[in-house]
N, C-alpha and C. Protein backbone atom coordinates (compact mmCIF):
# COMPACT_ATOMS: atom_id res chain seq x y z
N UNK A 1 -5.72 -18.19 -14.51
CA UNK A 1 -5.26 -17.71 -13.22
C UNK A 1 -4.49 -18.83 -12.52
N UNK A 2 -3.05 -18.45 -12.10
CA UNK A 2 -2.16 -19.29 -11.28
C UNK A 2 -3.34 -19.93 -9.99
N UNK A 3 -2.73 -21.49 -9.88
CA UNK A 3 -3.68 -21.52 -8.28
C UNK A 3 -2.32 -21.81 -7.44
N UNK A 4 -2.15 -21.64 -6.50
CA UNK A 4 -0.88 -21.46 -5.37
C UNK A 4 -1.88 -22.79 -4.25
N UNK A 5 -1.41 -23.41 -3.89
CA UNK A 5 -1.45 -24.44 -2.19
C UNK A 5 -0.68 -24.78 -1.73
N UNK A 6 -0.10 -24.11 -0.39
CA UNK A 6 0.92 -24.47 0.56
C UNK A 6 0.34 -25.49 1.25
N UNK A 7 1.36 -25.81 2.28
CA UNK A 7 0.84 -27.23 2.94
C UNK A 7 2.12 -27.80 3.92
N UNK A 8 1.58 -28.32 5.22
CA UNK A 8 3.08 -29.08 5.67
C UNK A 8 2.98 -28.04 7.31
N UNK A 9 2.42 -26.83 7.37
CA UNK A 9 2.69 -26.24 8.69
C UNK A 9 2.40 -26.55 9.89
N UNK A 10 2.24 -25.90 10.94
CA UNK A 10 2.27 -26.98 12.33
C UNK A 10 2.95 -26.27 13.32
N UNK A 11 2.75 -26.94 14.29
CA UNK A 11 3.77 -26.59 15.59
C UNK A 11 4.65 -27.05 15.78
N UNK A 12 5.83 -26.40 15.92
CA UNK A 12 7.40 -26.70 16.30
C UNK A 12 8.03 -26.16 17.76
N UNK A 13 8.70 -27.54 18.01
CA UNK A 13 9.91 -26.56 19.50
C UNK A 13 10.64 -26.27 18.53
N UNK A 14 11.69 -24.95 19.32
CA UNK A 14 12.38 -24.62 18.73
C UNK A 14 13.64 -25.09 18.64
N UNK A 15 14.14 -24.94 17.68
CA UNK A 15 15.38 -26.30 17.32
C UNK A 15 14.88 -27.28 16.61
N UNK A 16 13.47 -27.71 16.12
CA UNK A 16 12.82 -28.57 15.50
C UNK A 16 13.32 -28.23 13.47
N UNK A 17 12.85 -28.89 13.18
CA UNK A 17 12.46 -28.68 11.59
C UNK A 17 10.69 -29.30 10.98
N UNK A 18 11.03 -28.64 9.96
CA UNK A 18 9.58 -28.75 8.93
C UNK A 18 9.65 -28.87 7.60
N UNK A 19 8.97 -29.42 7.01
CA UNK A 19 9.40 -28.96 5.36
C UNK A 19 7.65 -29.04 4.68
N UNK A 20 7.90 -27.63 4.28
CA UNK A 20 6.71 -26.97 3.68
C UNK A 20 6.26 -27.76 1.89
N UNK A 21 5.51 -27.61 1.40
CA UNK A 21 5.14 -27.91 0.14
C UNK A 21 4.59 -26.78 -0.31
N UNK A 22 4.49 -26.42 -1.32
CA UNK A 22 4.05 -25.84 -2.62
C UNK A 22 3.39 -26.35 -4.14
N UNK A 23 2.26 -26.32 -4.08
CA UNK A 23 1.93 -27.08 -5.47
C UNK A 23 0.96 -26.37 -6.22
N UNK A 24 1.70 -25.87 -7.55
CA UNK A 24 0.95 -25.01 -8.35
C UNK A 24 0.59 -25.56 -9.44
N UNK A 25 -0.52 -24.69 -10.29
CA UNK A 25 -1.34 -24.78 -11.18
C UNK A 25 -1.63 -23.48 -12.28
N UNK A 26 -1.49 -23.90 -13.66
CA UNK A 26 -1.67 -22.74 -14.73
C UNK A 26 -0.26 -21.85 -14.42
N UNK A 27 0.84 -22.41 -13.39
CA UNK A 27 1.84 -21.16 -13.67
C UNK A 27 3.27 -21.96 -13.12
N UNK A 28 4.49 -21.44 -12.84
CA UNK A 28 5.62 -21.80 -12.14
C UNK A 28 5.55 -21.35 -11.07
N UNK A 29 6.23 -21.67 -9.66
CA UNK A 29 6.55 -21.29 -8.52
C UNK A 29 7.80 -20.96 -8.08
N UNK A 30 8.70 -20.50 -8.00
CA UNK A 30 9.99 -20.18 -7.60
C UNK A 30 10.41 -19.84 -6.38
N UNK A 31 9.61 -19.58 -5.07
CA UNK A 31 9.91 -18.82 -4.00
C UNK A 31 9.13 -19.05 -3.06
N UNK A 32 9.69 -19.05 -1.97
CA UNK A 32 8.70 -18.72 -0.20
C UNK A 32 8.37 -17.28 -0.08
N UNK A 33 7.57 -17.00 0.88
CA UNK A 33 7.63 -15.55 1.23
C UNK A 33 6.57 -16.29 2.64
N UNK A 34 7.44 -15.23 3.71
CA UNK A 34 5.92 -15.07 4.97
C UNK A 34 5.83 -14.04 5.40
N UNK A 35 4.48 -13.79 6.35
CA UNK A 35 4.24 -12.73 7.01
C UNK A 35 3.75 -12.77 8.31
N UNK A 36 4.02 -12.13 8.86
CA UNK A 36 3.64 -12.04 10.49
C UNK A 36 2.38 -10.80 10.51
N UNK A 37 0.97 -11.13 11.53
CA UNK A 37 0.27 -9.93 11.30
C UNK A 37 0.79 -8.70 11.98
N UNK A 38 0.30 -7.97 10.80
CA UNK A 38 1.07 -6.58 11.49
C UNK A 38 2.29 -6.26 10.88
N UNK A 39 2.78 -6.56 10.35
CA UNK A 39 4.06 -6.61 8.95
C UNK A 39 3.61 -6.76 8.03
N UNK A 40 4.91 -6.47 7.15
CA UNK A 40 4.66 -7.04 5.93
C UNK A 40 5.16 -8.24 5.31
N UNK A 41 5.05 -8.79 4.55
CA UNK A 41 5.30 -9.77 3.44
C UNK A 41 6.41 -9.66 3.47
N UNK A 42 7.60 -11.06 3.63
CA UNK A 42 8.85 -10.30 3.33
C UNK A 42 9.04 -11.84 2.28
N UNK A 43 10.41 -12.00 1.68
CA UNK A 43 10.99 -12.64 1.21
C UNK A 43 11.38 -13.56 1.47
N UNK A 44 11.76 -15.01 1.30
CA UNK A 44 12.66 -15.69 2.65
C UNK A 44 13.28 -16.74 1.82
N UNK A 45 13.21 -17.21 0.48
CA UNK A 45 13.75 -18.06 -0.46
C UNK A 45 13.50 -18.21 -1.59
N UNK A 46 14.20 -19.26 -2.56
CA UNK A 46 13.91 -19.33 -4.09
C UNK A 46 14.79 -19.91 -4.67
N UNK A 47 14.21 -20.65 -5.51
CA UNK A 47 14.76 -21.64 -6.39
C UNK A 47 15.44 -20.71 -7.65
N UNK A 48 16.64 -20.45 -8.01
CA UNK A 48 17.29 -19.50 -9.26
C UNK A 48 17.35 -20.58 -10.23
N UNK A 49 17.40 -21.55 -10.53
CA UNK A 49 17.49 -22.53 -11.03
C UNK A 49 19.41 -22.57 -11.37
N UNK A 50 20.23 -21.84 -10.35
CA UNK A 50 21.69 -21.68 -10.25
C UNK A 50 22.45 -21.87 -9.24
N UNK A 51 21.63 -21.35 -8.58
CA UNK A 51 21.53 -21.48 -6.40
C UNK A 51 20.60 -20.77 -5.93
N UNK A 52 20.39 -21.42 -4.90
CA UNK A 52 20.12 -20.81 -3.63
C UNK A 52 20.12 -19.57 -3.37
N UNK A 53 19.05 -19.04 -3.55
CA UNK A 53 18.77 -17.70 -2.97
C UNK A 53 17.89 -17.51 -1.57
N UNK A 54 18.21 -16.98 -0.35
CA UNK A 54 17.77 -17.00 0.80
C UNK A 54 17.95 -15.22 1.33
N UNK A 55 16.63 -15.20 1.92
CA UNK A 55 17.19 -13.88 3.10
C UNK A 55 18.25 -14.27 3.92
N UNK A 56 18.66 -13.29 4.57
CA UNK A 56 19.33 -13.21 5.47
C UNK A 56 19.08 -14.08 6.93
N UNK A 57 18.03 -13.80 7.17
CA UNK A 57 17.77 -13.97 8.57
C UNK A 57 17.32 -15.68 8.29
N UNK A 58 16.93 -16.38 6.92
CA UNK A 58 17.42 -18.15 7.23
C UNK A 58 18.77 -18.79 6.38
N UNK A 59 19.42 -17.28 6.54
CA UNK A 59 20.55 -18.31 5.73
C UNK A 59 21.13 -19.35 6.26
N UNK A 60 21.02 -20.84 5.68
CA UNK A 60 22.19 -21.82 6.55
C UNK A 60 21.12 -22.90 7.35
N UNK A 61 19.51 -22.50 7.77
CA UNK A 61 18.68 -22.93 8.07
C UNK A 61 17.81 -23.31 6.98
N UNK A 62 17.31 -22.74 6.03
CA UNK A 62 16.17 -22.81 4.99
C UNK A 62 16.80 -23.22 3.89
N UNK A 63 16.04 -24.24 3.30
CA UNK A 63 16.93 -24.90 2.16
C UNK A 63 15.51 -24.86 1.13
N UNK A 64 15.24 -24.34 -0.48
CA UNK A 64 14.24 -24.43 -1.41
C UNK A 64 14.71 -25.64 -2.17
N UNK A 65 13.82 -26.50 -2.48
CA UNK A 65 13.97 -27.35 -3.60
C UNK A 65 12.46 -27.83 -4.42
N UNK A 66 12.79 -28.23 -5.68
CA UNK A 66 11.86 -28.29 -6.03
C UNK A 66 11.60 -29.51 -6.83
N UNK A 67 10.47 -29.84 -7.49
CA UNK A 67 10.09 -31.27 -8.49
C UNK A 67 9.55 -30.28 -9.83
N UNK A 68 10.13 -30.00 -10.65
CA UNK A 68 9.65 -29.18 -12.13
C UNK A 68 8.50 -30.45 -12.58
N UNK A 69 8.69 -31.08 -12.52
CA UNK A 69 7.93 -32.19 -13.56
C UNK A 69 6.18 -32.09 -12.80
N UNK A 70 6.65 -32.09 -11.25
CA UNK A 70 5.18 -31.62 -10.28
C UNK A 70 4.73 -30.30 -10.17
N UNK A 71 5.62 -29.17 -10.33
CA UNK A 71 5.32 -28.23 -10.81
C UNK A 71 5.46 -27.89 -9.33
N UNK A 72 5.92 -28.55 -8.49
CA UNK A 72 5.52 -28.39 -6.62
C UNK A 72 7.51 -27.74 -6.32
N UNK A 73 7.56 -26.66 -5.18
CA UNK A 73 8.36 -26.48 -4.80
C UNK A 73 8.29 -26.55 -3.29
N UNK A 74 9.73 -26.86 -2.93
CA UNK A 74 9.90 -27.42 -1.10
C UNK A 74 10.69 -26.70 -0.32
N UNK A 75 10.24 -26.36 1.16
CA UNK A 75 10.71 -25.50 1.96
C UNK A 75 11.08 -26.91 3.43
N UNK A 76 12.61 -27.05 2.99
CA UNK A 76 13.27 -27.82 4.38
C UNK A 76 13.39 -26.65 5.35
N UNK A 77 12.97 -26.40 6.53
CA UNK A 77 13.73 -25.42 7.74
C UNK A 77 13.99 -26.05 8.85
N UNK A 78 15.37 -25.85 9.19
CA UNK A 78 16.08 -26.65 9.88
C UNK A 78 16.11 -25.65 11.55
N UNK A 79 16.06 -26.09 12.27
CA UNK A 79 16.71 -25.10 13.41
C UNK A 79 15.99 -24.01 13.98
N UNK A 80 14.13 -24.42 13.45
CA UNK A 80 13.93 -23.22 13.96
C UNK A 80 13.27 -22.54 14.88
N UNK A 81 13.65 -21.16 15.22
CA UNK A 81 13.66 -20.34 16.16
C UNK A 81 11.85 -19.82 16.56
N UNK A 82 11.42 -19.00 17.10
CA UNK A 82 10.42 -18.53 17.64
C UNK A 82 9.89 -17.52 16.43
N UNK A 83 11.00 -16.72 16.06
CA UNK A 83 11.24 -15.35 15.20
C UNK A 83 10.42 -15.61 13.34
N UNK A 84 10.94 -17.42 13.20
CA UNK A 84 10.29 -17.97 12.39
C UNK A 84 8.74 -18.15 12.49
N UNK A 85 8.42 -17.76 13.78
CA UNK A 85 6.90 -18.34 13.56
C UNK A 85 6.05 -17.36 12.39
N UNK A 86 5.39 -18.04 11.54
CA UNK A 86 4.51 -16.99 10.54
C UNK A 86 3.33 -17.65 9.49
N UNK A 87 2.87 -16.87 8.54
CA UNK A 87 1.90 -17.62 7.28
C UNK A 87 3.31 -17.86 6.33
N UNK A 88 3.30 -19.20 5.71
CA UNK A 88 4.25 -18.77 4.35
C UNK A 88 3.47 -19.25 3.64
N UNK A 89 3.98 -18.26 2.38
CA UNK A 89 3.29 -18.58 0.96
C UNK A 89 4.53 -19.06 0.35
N UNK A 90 3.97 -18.99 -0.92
CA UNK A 90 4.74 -19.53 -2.38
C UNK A 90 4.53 -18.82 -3.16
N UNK A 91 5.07 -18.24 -4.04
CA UNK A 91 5.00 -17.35 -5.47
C UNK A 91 6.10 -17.49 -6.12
N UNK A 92 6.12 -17.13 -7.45
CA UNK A 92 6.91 -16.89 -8.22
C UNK A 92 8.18 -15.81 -7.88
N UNK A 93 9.37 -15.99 -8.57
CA UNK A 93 10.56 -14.87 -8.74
C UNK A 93 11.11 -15.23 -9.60
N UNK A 94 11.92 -13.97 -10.02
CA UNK A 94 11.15 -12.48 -9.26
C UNK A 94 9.96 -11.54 -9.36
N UNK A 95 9.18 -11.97 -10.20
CA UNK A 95 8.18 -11.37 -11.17
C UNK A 95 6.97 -12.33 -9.94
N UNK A 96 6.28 -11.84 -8.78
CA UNK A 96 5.35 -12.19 -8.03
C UNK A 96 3.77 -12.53 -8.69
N UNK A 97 2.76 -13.49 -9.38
CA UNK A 97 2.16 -13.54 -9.32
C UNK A 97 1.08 -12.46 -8.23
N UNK A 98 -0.24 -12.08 -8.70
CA UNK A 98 -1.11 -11.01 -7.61
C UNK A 98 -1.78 -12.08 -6.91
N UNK A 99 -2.16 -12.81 -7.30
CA UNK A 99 -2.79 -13.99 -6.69
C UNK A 99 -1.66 -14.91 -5.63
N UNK A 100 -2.13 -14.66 -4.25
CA UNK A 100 -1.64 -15.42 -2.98
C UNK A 100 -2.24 -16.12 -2.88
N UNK A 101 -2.07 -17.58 -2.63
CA UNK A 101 -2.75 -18.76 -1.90
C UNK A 101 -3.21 -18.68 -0.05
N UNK A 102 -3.64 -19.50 0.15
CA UNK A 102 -4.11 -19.26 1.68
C UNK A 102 -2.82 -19.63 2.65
N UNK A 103 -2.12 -19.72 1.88
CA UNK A 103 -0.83 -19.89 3.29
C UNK A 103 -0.91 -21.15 4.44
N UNK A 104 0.14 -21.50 4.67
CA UNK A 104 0.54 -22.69 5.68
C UNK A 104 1.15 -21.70 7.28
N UNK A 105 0.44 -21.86 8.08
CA UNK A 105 0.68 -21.65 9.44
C UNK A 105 2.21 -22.29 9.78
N UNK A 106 2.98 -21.80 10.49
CA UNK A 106 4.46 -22.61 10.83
C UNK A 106 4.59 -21.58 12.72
N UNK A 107 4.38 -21.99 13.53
CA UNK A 107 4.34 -21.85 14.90
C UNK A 107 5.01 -22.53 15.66
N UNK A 108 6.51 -22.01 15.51
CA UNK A 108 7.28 -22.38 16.81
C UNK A 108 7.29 -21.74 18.04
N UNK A 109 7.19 -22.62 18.96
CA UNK A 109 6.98 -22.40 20.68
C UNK A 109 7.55 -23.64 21.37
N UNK A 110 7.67 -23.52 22.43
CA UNK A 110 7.75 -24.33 23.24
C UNK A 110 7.04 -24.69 24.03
């Protein structure tokens, strides 16, 4: 069984940045995803190993990178807004592991 641990979240003003961690076990990681309660799970980045794949709503802000050799992938977010506040995870893409890790808190306010 994959083990998933995010890490790195916190409180931000907005206009601040953060950069998230990801460090997996028994599997690969390729991607962010967060959720706000009361929604769902959405998408928000990923490593293609070609480019940059991003939603919409951080394109130009959210940058994925990763260390293959650590098996750990990285979430830079630059610029951000209130709208960003959420849990993010890490999983695989496109093929999602069922197993979610406990998620990193990211709470921008002022």
């Amino acid at each position: 069984q994959v083990q998933l641990v995010e890490s790195g979240g916190g409180l931000v003003e907005p206009g601040g940045s953060l950069t998230l961690s990801c460090a997996a076990s028994g599997g690969t990681v390729k991607a962010w995803y967060r959720q706000v309660p009361g929604k769902q799970r959405e998408f928000v980045a990923a490593v293609t190993g070609l480019s940059q794949m991003t939603a919409d709503s951080v394109r130009g802000r959210f940058t994925v990178s990763e260390d293959s050799a650590k098996n750990m992938i990285f979430l830079q977010m630059r610029n951000l807004k209130p709208e960003d506040t959420a849990v993010y995870y890490c999983n695989n893409w496109p093929h999602r592991y069922d197993y979610w890790g406990q998620g990193t808190q990211v709470t921008v306010s002022s």
